[in-house]
Protein backbone atom coordinates (compact mmCIF):
# COMPACT_ATOMS: atom_id res chain seq x y z
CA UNK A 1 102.47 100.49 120.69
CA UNK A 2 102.89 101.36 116.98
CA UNK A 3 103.36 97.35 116.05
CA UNK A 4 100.16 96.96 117.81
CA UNK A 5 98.62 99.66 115.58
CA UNK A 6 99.52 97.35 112.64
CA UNK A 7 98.57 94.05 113.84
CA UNK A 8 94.58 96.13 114.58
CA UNK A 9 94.60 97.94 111.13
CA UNK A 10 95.67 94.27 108.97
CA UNK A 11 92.80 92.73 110.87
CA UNK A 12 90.36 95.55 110.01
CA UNK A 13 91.72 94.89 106.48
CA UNK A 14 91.16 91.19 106.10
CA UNK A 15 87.89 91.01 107.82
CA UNK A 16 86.66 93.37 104.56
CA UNK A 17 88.31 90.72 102.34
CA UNK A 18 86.49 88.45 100.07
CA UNK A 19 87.33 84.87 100.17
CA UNK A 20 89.38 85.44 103.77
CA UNK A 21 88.57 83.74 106.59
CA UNK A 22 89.69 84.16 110.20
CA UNK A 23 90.80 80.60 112.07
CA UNK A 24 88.97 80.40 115.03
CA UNK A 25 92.39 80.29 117.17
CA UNK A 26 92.68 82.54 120.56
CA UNK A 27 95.43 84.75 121.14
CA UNK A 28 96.70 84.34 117.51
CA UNK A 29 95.84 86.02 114.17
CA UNK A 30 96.07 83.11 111.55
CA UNK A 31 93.61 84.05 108.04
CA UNK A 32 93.85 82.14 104.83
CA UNK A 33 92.74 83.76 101.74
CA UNK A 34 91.62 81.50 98.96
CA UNK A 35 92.63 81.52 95.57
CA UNK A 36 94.86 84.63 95.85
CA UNK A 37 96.95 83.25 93.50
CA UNK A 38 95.68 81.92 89.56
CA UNK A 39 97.14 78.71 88.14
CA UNK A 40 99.35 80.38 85.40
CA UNK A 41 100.94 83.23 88.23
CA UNK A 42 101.83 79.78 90.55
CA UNK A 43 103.35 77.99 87.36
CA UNK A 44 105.31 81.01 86.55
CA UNK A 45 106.71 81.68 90.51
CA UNK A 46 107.87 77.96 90.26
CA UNK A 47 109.48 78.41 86.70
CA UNK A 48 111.45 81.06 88.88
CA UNK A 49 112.17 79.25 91.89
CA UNK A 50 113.88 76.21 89.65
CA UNK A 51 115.57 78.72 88.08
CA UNK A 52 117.20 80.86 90.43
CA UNK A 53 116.68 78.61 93.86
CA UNK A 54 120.12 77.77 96.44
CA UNK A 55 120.14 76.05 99.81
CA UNK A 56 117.98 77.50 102.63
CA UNK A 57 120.10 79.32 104.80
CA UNK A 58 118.42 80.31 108.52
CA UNK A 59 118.90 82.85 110.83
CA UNK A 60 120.63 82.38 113.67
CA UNK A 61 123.88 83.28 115.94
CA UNK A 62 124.98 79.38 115.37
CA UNK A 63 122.84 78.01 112.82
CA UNK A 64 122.22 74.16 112.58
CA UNK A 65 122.44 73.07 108.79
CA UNK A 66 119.42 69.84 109.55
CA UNK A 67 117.28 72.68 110.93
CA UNK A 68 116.27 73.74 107.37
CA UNK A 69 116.94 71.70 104.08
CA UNK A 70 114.98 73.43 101.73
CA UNK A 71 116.02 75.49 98.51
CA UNK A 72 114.92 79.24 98.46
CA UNK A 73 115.17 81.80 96.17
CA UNK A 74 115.30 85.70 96.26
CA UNK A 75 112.48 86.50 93.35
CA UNK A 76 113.49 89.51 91.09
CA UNK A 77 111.59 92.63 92.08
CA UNK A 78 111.64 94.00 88.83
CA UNK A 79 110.11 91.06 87.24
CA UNK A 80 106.49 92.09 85.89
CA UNK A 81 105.12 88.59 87.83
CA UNK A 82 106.71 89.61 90.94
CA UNK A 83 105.75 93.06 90.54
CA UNK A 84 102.17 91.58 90.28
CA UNK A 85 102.13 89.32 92.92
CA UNK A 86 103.56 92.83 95.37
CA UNK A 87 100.34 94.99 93.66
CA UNK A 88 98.41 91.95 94.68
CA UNK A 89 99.68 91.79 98.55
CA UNK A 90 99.78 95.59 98.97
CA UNK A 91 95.93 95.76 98.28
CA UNK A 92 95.47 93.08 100.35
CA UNK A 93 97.62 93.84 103.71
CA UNK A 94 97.37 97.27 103.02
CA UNK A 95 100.98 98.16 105.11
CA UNK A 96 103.57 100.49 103.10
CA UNK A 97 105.28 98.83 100.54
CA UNK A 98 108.30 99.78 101.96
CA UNK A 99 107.94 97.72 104.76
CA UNK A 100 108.20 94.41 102.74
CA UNK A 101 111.23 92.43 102.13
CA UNK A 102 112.00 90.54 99.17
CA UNK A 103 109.69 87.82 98.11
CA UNK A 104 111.48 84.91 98.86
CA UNK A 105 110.65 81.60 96.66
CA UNK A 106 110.86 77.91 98.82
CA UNK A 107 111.35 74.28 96.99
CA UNK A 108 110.58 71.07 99.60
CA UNK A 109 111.81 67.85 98.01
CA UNK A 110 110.44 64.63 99.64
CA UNK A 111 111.73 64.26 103.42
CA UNK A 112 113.02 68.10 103.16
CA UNK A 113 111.42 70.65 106.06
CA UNK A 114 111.72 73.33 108.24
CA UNK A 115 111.63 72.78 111.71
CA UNK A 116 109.56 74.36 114.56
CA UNK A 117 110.86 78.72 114.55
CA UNK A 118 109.12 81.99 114.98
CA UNK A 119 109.27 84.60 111.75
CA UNK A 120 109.84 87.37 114.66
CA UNK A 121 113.67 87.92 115.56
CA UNK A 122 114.54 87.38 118.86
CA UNK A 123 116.03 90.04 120.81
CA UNK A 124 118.55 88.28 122.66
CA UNK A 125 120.59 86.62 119.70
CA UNK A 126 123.60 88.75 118.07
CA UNK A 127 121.82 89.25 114.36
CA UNK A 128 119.21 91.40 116.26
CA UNK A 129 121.69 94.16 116.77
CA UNK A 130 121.73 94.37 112.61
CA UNK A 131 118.06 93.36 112.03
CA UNK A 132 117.37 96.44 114.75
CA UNK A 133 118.39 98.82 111.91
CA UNK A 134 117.35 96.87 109.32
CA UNK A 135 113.47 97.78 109.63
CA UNK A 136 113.51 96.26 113.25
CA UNK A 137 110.59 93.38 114.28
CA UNK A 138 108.98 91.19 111.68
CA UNK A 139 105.26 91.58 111.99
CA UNK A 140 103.10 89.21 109.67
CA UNK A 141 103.96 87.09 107.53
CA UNK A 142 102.23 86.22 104.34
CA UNK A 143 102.77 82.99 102.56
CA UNK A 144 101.59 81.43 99.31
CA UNK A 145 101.07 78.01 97.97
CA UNK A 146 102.18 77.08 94.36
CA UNK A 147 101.33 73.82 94.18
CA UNK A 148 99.53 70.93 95.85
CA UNK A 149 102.30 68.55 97.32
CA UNK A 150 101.35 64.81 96.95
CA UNK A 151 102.12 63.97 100.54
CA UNK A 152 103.17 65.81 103.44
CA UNK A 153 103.98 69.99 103.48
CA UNK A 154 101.28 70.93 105.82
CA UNK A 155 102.45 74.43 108.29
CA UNK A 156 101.62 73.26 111.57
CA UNK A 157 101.37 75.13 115.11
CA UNK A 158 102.26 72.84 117.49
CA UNK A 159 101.63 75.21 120.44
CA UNK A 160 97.98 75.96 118.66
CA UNK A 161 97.74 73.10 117.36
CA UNK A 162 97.03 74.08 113.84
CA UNK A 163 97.51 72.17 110.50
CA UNK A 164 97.59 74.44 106.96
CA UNK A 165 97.72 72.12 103.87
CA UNK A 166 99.45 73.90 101.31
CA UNK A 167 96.49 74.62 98.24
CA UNK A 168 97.44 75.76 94.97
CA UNK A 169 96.26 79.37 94.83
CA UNK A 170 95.77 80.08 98.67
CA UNK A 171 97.33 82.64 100.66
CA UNK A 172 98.30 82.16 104.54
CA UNK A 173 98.63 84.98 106.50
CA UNK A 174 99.77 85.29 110.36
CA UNK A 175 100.70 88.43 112.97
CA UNK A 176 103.82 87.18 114.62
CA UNK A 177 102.73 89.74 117.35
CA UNK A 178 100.21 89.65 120.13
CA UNK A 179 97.31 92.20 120.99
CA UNK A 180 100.40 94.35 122.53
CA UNK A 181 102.57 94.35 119.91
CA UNK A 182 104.73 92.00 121.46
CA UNK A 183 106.59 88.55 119.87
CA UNK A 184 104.12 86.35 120.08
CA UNK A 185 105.30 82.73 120.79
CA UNK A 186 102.00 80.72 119.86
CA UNK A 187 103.04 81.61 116.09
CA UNK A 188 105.82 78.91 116.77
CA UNK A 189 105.90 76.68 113.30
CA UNK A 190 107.27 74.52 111.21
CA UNK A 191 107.03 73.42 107.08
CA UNK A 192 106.71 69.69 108.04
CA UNK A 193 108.38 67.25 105.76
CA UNK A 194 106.99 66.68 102.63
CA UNK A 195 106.43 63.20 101.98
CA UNK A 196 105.72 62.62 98.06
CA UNK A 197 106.08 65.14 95.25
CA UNK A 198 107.21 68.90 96.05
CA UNK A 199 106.19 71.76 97.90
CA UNK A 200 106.45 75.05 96.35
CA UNK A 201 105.81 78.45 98.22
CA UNK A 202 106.60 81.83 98.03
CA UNK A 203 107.02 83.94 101.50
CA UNK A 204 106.93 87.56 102.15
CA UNK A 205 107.87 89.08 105.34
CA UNK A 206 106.82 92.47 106.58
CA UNK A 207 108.77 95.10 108.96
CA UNK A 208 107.94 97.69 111.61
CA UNK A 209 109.46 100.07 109.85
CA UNK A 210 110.91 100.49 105.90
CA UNK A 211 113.32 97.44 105.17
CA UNK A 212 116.66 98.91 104.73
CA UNK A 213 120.05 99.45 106.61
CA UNK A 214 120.32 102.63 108.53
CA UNK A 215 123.78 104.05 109.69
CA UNK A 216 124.05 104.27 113.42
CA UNK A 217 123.76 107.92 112.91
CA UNK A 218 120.19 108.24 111.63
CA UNK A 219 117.83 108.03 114.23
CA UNK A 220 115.00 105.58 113.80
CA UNK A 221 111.79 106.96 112.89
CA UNK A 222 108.47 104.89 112.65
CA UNK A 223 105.43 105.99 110.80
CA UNK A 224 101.68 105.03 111.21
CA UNK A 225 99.72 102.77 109.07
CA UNK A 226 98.14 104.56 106.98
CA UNK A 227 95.06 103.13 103.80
């Protein structure tokens, strides 16, 4: 399966990468990459997120407004940070740029979180009929810490049983597929409440195919990794 073509050529990619190491987790790609990200890039990403950030909205055929009460923010693509931080993730992940959505910017206030989800739509729920055509199934997800909350913030993976505390600098990285290319529900996660200070992230999401809306009447056409 092609998404299983992706999940084996990212893992070829990261196990050449300097500073990245694998968790030792079965059935479940999970890699952080440290210091991905200088001090001045993270203080600039935050400047952005302040500046441009809105309630956290979530996906979902009837969304629950407690489920996440965070602030995000859609970063500017043509911003010459942004556009570094992208140059930065394509050499690392190595899949087509076109793939990738928007970077997306996150601000956690004390007691604000994100409760237990998968990045990878689920089939059976309404918005996949859109998201089909929209690039179709997420496949990793690569997310980066700004800052180092005082309390509280850490990702966990409660069906893994895996803590990440958010490190200014570090990069987290995940396949929301299995070996087959299939949804894999052991990436199930959550941003747990932050407890003192703030958390600041940025997330980008990546596609089986180029991120876009296409008409009913252009047929879907998937292309191999390639790098």
């Amino acid at each position: 399966m092609y998404r299983a073509a992706i999940g084996e050529y990212v893992r070829n990619r990261l196990a050449r990468t300097e500073n990245c190491f694998r968790l030792p987790v079965k059935d479940a790609d999970l890699y952080v990459v440290r210091d991905f990200l200088t001090p001045d890039e993270c203080d600039g990403l935050i400047a952005q997120i302040d500046a441009r950030s809105q309630p956290s909205g979530v996906l979902a055929d009837e969304p629950d407004p407690t489920y996440r009460t965070s602030y995000s923010a859609n970063m500017d693509p043509h911003d010459p940070l942004v556009q570094s931080i992208e140059d930065k993730l394509w050499r690392l992940m190595g899949i087509q740029r076109e793939h990738g959505e928007t970077i997306q910017g996150q601000r956690y206030a004390v007691g604000q979180e994100f409760k237990p989800h998968h990045d990878f739509f689920h089939t059976t729920q309404r918005y996949w009929l859109d998201e089909q055509r929209t690039g179709g199934q997420r496949t990793w997800t690569a997310m980066m810490f700004l800052n180092d909350p005082e309390a509280g913030g850490q990702t966990y993976f409660p069906e893994i049983d895996v803590r990440i505390t958010p490190r200014q600098g570090n990069l987290f990285t995940w396949n929301n597929m299995d070996a087959e290319g299939e949804p894999n529900r052991l990436t199930l996660h959550q941003g747990m409440p932050v407890l003192a200070g703030f958390k600041y992230i940025i997330t980008k999401w990546y596609r089986e195919r180029p991120w876009g809306h296409q008409p009913e009447d252009v047929p879907i056409v998937v292309q191999a990794p390639r790098g």
